[in-house]
Protein backbone atom coordinates (compact mmCIF):
# COMPACT_ATOMS: atom_id res chain seq x y z
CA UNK A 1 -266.45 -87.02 149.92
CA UNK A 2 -264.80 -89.61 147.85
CA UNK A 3 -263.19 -86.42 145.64
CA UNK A 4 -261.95 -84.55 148.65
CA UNK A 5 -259.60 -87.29 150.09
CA UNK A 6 -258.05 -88.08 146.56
CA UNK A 7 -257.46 -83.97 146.92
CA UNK A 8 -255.88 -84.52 150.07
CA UNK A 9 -253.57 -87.56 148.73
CA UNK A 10 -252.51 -85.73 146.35
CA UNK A 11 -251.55 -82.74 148.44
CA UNK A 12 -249.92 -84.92 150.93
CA UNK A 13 -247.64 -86.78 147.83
CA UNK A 14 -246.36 -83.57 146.08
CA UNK A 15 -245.17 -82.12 149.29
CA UNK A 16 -243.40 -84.73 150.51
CA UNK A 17 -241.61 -85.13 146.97
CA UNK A 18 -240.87 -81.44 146.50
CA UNK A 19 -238.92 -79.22 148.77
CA UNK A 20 -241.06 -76.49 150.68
CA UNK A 21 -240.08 -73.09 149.18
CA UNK A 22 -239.82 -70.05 151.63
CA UNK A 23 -240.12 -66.18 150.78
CA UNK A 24 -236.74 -66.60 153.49
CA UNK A 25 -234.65 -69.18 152.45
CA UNK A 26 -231.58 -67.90 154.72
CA UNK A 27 -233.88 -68.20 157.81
CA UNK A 28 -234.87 -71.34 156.60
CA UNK A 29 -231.58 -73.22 156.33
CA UNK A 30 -230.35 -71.90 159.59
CA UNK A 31 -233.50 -72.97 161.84
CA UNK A 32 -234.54 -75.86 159.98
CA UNK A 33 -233.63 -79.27 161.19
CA UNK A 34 -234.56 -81.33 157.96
CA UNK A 35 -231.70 -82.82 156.67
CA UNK A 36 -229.38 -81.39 153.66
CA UNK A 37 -230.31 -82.67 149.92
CA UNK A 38 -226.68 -84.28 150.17
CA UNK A 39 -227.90 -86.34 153.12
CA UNK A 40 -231.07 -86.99 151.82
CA UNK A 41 -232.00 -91.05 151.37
CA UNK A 42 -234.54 -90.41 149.18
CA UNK A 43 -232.46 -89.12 145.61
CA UNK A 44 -234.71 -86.18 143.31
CA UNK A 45 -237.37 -88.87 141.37
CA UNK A 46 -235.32 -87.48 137.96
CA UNK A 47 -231.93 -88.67 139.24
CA UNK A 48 -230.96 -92.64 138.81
CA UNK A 49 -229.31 -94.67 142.15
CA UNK A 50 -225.86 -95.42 141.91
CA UNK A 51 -225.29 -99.28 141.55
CA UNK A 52 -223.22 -101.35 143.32
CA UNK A 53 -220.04 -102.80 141.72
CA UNK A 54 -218.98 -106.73 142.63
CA UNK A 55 -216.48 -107.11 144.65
CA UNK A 56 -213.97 -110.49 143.43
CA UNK A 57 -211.86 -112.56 146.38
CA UNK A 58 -209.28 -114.85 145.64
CA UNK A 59 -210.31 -118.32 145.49
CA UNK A 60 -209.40 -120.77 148.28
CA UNK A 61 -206.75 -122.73 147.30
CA UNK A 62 -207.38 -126.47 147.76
CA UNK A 63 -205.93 -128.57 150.36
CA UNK A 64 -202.23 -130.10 149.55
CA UNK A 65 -202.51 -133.45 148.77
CA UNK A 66 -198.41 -134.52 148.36
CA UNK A 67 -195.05 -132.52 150.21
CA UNK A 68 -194.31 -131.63 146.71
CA UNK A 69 -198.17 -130.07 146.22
CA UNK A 70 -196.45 -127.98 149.76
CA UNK A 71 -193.56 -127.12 148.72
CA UNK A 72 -195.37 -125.38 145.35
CA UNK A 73 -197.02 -123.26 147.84
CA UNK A 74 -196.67 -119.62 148.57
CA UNK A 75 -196.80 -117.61 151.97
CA UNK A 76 -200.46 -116.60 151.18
CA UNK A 77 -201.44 -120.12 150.31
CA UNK A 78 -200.14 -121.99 153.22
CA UNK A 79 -201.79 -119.68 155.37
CA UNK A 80 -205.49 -121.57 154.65
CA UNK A 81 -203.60 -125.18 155.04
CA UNK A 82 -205.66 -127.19 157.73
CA UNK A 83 -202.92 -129.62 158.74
CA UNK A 84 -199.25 -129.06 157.95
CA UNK A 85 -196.91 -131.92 158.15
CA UNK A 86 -194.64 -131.90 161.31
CA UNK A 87 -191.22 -132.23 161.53
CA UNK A 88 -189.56 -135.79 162.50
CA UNK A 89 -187.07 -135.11 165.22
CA UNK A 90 -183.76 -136.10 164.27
CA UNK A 91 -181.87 -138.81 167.00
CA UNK A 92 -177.97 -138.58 166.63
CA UNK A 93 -175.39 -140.67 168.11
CA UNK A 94 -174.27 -140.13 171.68
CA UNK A 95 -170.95 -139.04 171.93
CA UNK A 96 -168.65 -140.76 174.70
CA UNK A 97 -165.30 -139.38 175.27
CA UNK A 98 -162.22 -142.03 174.21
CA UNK A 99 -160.73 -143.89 177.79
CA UNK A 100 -156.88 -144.12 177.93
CA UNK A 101 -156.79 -147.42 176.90
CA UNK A 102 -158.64 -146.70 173.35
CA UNK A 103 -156.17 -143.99 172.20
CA UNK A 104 -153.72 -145.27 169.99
CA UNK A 105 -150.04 -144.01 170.67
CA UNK A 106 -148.10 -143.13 167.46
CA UNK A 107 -144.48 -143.17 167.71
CA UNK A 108 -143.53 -140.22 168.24
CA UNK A 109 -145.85 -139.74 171.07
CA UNK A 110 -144.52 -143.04 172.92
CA UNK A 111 -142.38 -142.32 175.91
CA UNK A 112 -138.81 -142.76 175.09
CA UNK A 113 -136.18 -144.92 177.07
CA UNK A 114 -133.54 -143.56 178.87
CA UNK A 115 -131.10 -144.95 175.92
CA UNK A 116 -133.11 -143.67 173.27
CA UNK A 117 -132.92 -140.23 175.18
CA UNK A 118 -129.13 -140.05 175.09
CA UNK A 119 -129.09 -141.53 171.36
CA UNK A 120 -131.33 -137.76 170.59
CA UNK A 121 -128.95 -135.76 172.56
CA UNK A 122 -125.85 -137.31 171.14
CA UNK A 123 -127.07 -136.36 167.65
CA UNK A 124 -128.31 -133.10 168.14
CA UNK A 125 -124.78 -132.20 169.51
CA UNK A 126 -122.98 -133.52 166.44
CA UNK A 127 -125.38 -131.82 164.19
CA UNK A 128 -124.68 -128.58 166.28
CA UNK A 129 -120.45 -129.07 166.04
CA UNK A 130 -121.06 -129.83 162.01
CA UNK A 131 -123.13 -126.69 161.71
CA UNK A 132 -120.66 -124.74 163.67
CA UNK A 133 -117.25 -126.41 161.65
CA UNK A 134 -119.51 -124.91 158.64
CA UNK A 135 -119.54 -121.79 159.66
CA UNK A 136 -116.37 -121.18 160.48
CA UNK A 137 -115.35 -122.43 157.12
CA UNK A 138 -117.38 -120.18 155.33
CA UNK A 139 -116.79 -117.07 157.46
CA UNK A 140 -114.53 -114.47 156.01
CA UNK A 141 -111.40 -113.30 157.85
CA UNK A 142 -112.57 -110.15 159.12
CA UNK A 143 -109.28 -106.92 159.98
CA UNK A 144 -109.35 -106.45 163.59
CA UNK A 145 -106.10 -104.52 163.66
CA UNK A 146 -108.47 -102.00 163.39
CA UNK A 147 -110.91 -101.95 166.37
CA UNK A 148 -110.42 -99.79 169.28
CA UNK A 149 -109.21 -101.72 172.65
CA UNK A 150 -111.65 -102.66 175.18
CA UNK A 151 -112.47 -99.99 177.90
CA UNK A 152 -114.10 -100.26 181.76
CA UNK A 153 -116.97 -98.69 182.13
CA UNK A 154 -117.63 -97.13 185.71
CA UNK A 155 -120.72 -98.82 187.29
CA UNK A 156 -123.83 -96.54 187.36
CA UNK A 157 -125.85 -95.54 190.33
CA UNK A 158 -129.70 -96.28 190.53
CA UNK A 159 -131.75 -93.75 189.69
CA UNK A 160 -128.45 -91.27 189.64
CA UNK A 161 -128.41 -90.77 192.93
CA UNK A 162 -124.71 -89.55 194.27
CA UNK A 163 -123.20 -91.41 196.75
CA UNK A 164 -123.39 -89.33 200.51
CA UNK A 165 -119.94 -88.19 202.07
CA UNK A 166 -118.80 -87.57 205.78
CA UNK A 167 -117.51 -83.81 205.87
CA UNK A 168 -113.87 -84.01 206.13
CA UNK A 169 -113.87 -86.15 202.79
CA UNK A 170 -115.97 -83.92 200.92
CA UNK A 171 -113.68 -80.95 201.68
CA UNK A 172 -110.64 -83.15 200.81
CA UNK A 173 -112.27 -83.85 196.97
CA UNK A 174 -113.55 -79.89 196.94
CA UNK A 175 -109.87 -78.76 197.83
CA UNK A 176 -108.74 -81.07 195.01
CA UNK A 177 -110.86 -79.88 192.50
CA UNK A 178 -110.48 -76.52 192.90
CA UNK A 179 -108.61 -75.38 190.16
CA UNK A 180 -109.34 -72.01 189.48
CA UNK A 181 -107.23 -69.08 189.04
CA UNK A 182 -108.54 -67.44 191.69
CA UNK A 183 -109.04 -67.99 195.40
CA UNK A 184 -112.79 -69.98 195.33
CA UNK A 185 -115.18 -69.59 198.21
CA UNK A 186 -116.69 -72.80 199.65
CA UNK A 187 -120.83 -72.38 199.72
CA UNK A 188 -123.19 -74.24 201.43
CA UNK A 189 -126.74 -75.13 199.92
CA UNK A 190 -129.40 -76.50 202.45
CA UNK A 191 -132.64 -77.79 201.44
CA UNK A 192 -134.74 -77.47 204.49
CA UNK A 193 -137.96 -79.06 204.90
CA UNK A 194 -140.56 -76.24 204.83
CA UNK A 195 -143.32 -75.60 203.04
CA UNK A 196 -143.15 -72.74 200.21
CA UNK A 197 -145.35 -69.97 201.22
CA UNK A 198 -145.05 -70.25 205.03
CA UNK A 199 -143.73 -67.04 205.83
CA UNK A 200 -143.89 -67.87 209.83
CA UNK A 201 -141.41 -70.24 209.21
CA UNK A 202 -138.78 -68.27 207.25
CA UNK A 203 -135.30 -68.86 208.53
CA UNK A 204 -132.86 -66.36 208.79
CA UNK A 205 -130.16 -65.40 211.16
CA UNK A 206 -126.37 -63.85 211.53
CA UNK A 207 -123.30 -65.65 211.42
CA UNK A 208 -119.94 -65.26 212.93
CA UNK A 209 -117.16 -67.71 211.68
CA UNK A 210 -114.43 -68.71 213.51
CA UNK A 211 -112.00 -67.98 210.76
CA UNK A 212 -113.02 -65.75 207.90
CA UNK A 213 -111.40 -63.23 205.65
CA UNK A 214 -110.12 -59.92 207.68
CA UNK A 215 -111.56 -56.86 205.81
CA UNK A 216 -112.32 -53.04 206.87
CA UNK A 217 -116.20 -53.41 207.56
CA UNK A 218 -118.05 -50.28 207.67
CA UNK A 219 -120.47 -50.06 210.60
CA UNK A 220 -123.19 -47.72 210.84
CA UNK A 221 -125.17 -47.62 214.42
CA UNK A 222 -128.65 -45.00 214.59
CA UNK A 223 -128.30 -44.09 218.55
CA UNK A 224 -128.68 -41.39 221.05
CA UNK A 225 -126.86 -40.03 223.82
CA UNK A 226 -125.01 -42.67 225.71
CA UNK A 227 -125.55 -45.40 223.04
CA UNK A 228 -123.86 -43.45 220.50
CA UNK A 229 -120.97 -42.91 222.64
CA UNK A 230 -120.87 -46.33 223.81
CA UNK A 231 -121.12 -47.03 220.09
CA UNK A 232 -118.49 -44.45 218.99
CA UNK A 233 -115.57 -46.16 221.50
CA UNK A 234 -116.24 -49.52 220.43
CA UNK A 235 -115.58 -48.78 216.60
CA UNK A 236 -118.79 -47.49 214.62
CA UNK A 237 -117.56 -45.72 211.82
CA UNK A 238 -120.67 -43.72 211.40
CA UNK A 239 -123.08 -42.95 214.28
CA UNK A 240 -126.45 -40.50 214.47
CA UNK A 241 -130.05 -40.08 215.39
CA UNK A 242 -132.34 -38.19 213.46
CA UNK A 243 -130.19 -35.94 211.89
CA UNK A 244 -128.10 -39.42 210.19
CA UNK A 245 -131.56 -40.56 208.79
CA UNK A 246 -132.31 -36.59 207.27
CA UNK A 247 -129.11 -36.96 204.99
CA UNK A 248 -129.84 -40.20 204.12
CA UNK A 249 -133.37 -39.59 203.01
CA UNK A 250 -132.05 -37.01 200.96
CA UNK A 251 -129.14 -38.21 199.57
CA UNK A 252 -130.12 -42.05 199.26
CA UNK A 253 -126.26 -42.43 199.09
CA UNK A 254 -125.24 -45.42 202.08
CA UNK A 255 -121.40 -45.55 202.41
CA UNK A 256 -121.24 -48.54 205.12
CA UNK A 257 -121.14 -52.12 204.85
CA UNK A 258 -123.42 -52.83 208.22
CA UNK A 259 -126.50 -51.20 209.92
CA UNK A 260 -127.12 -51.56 213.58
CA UNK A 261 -129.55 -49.94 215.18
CA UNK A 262 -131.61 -49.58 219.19
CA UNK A 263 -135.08 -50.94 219.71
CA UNK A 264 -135.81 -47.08 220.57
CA UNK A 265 -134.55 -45.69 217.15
CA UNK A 266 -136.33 -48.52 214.89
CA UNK A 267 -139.48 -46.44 214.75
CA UNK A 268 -137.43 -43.41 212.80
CA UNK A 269 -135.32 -45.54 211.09
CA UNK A 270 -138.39 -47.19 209.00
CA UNK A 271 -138.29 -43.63 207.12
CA UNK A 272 -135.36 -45.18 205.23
CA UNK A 273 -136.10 -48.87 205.22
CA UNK A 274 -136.87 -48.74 201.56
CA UNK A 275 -133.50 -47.09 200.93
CA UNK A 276 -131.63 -49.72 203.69
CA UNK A 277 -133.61 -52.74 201.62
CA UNK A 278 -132.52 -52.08 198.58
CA UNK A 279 -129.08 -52.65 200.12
CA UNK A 280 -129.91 -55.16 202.34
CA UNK A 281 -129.16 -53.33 205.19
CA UNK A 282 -131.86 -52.92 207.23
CA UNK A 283 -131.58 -53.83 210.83
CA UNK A 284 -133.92 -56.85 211.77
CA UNK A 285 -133.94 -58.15 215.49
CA UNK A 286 -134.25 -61.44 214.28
CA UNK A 287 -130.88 -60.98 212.96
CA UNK A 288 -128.88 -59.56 216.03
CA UNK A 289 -128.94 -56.21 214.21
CA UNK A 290 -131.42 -54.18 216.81
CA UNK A 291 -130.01 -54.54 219.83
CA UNK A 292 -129.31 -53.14 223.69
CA UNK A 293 -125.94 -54.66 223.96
CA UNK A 294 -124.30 -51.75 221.60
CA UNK A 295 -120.53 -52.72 222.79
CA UNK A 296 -121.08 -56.92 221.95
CA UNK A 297 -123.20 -56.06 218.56
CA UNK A 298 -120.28 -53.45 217.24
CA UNK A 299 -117.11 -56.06 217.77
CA UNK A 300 -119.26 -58.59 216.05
CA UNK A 301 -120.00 -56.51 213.52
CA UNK A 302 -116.68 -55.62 212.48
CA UNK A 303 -115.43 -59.08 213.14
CA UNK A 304 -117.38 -59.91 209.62
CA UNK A 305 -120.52 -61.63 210.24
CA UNK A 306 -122.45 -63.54 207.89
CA UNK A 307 -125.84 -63.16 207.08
CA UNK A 308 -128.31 -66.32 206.13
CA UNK A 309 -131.66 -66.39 204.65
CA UNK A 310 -134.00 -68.71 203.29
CA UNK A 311 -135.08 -67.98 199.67
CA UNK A 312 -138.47 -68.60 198.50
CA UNK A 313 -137.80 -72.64 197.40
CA UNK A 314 -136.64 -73.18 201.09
CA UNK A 315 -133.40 -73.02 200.17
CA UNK A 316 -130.36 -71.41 201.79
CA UNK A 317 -126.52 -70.11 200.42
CA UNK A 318 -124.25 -69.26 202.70
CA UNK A 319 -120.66 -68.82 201.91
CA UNK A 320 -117.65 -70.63 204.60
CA UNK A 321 -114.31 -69.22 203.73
CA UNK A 322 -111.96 -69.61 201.46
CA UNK A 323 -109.89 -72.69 199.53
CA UNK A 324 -106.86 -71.38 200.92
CA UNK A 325 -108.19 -71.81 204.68
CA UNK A 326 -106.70 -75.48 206.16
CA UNK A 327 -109.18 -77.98 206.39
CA UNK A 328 -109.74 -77.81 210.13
CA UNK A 329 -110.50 -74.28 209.68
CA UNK A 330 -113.21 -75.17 206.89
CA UNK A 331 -114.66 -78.11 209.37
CA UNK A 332 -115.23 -75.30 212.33
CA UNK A 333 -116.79 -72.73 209.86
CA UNK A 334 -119.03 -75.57 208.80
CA UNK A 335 -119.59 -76.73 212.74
CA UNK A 336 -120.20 -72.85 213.60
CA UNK A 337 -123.08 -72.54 210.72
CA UNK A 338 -124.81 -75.55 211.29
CA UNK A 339 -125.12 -74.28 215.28
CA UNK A 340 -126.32 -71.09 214.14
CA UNK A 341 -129.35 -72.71 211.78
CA UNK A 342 -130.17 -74.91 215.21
CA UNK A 343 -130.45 -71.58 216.90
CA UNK A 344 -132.84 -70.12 213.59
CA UNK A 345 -135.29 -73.15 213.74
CA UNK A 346 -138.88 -72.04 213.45
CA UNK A 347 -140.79 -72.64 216.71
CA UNK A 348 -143.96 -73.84 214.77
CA UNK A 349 -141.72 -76.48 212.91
CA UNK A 350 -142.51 -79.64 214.34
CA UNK A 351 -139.44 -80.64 216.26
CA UNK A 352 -139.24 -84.47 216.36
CA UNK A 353 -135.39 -84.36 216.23
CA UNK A 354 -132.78 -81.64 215.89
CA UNK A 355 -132.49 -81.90 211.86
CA UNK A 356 -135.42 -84.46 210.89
CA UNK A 357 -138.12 -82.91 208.92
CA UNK A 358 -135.80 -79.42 208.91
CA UNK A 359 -132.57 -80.16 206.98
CA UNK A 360 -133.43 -82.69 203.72
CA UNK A 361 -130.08 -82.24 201.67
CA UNK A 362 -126.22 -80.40 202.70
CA UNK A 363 -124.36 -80.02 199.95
CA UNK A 364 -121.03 -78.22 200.01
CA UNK A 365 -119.18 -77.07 196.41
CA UNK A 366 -116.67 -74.42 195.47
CA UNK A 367 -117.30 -71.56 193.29
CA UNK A 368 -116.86 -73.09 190.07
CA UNK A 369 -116.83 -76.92 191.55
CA UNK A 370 -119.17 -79.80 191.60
CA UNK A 371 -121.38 -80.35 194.83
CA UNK A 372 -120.64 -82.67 197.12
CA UNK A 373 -123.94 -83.97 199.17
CA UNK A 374 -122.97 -84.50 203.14
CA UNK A 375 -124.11 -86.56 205.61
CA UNK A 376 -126.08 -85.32 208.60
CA UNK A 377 -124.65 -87.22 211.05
CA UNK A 378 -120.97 -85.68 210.69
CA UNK A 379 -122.25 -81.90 210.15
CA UNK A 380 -123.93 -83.00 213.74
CA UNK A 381 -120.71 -84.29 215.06
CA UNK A 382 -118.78 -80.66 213.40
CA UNK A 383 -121.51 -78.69 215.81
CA UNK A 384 -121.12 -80.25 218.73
CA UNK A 385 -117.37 -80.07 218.47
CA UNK A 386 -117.85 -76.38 217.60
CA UNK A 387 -120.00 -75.75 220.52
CA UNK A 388 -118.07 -77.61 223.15
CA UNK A 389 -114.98 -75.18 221.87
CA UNK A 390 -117.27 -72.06 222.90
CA UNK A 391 -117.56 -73.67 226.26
CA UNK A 392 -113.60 -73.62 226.75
């Protein structure tokens, strides 16, 4: 009995020390939960443990006995001081800002007497006449037989602006200065006060002066049947209907200096407006050139009217006679245009007065003359004195 459980002991020891060996050892490792030999605790009986190295600290360095043990210290050592010594605090003086009475007045900082004052003023002025005699005696005698004489310069205007004229003087200096060698026109240039772009407010109108240049002025006039005739006995040079606007379409040749026209023939006529444009010709009712009144629009037309339009900076030219006219005559040409552009005022302008917000700038110049800005206020007197002599 004793035999069989020293058997058993045995048994027991060798396989607990030796690793069970399996005709599967692939079946083994994957469903066995024993731990791997690298994990083991218990190392093979033939292998020797691993020993344990000592591990060394730094010492701890004793406590500072004197501020220059301290001072001999490093970062790391001070770290383990138990007390430090504190700081003293430091006690300065107060500061109290000097009174009047404690500042002490140098000389030159004293007020001065009013003696002492004129005594300093006295010798600054001789020490300015000495400096001044020494100058002059040192100064060399400079030629001045050679420097041009003094001129007057003519005063400047702000900003450049050119000083406004009433009309009668501004066709006095334009008659002066016209000095060409042939007879100049006198233009007008308006600035009006509308917006580029706003084609509802284009102005543009017809023009008859008072006293213009007499020239043969070819008038055409499209009409039919009584118009024409009425047309032919008040002067038309050339008169038709349809068959006027066939030889024209074909030709493109236009031998006439005006185009008139009745509302009932505008609808044929706009076969040829791009001929009649290109010659500026084309009848517009705007412009008194379609018409009922055939007589009225034939006299005017020969009597040489002048035709105004604004160009696409809002600006008009318009020419007013000649230099040769008289002055008076140059006055009533200007009176008769500025009635006509009252008459040509948009209706969607906003009409607070007759020219404010419409006219900005009149200027009036010759041909090869300077311009000459005008004042409103006479050009308004020039066409109310123009329209009071079409009352007479």
């Amino acid at each position: 009995m004793a035999a069989m459980k020293l058997l058993l002991s045995q048994a027991r020891r060798q396989a607990l020390t030796k690793p069970f060996s399996s005709p599967f050892p692939q079946i083994h490792r994957l469903f066995s939960s024993s731990p791997s030999s690298d994990s083991n605790p218990n190392p093979p009986p033939n292998e020797s443990p691993k020993k344990l190295e000592p591990v060394s600290y730094a010492a701890k360095p004793s406590e500072p006995s004197s501020p220059e043990d301290l001072s001999r210290l490093t970062r790391e050592e001070i770290r383990y001081t138990k007390d430090s010594p504190s700081l003293t605090p430091v006690s300065y003086a107060q500061r109290v800002a000097p009174l009047p009475e404690d500042r002490v007045v140098n000389e030159e900082d004293r007020e001065r007497t009013p003696e002492e004052m004129e005594m300093e003023k006295k010798r600054i002025d001789s020490e300015n006449r000495a400096r001044r005699r020494f100058l002059r005696a040192t100064a060399v005698e400079e030629d001045t037989s050679s420097l041009p004489l003094p001129t007057l310069l003519k005063p400047e205007l702000k900003h450049g602006k050119k000083p406004i004229f009433d009309l009668m003087e501004a066709i006095r200096e334009i008659k002066g200065n016209a000095k060409a060698k042939f007879d100049e026109t006198l233009e007008a240039h308006v600035r009006l006060g509308i917006e580029k772009g706003r084609s509802e407010l284009i102005v543009r109108g017809t023009l008859a002066l008072p006293h213009s240049v007499k020239k043969d002025v070819r008038v055409a006039f499209f009409a039919e049947g009584s118009d024409a005739e009425d047309a032919k006995a008040a002067g038309a040079d050339v008169v038709g209907g349809l068959e006027l606007i066939e030889e024209i379409l074909k030709s493109g040749k236009i031998d006439f200096d005006r185009c008139l026209a009745t509302p009932k023939m505008m609808p044929r006529v706009y076969k040829i407006s791009r001929i009649l444009n290109n010659h500026g010709l084309m009848p517009n009712p705007k412009q008194g050139s379609v018409t009922k009144d055939v007589m009225k629009a034939v006299k005017d037309a020969k009597a040489g009217h002048t035709k105004f339009r604004m160009d696409k900076t809002s600006i008009l030219h318009v020419p007013l006679g000649k230099m040769s006219f008289p002055e008076d005559a140059l006055k009533e040409n200007v009176g008769a245009f500025m009635n006509a552009l009252l008459l040509a005022k948009p209706a969607g302008l906003k009409k607070t007065s007759k020219y404010a917000g419409y006219v900005n700038a009149f200027h009036l110049c010759s041909t090869m003359g300077k311009g000459y800005p005008v004042s409103i206020q006479s050009l308004s007197r020039a066409a109310d004195h123009y329209t009071k002599l079409q009352l007479k």
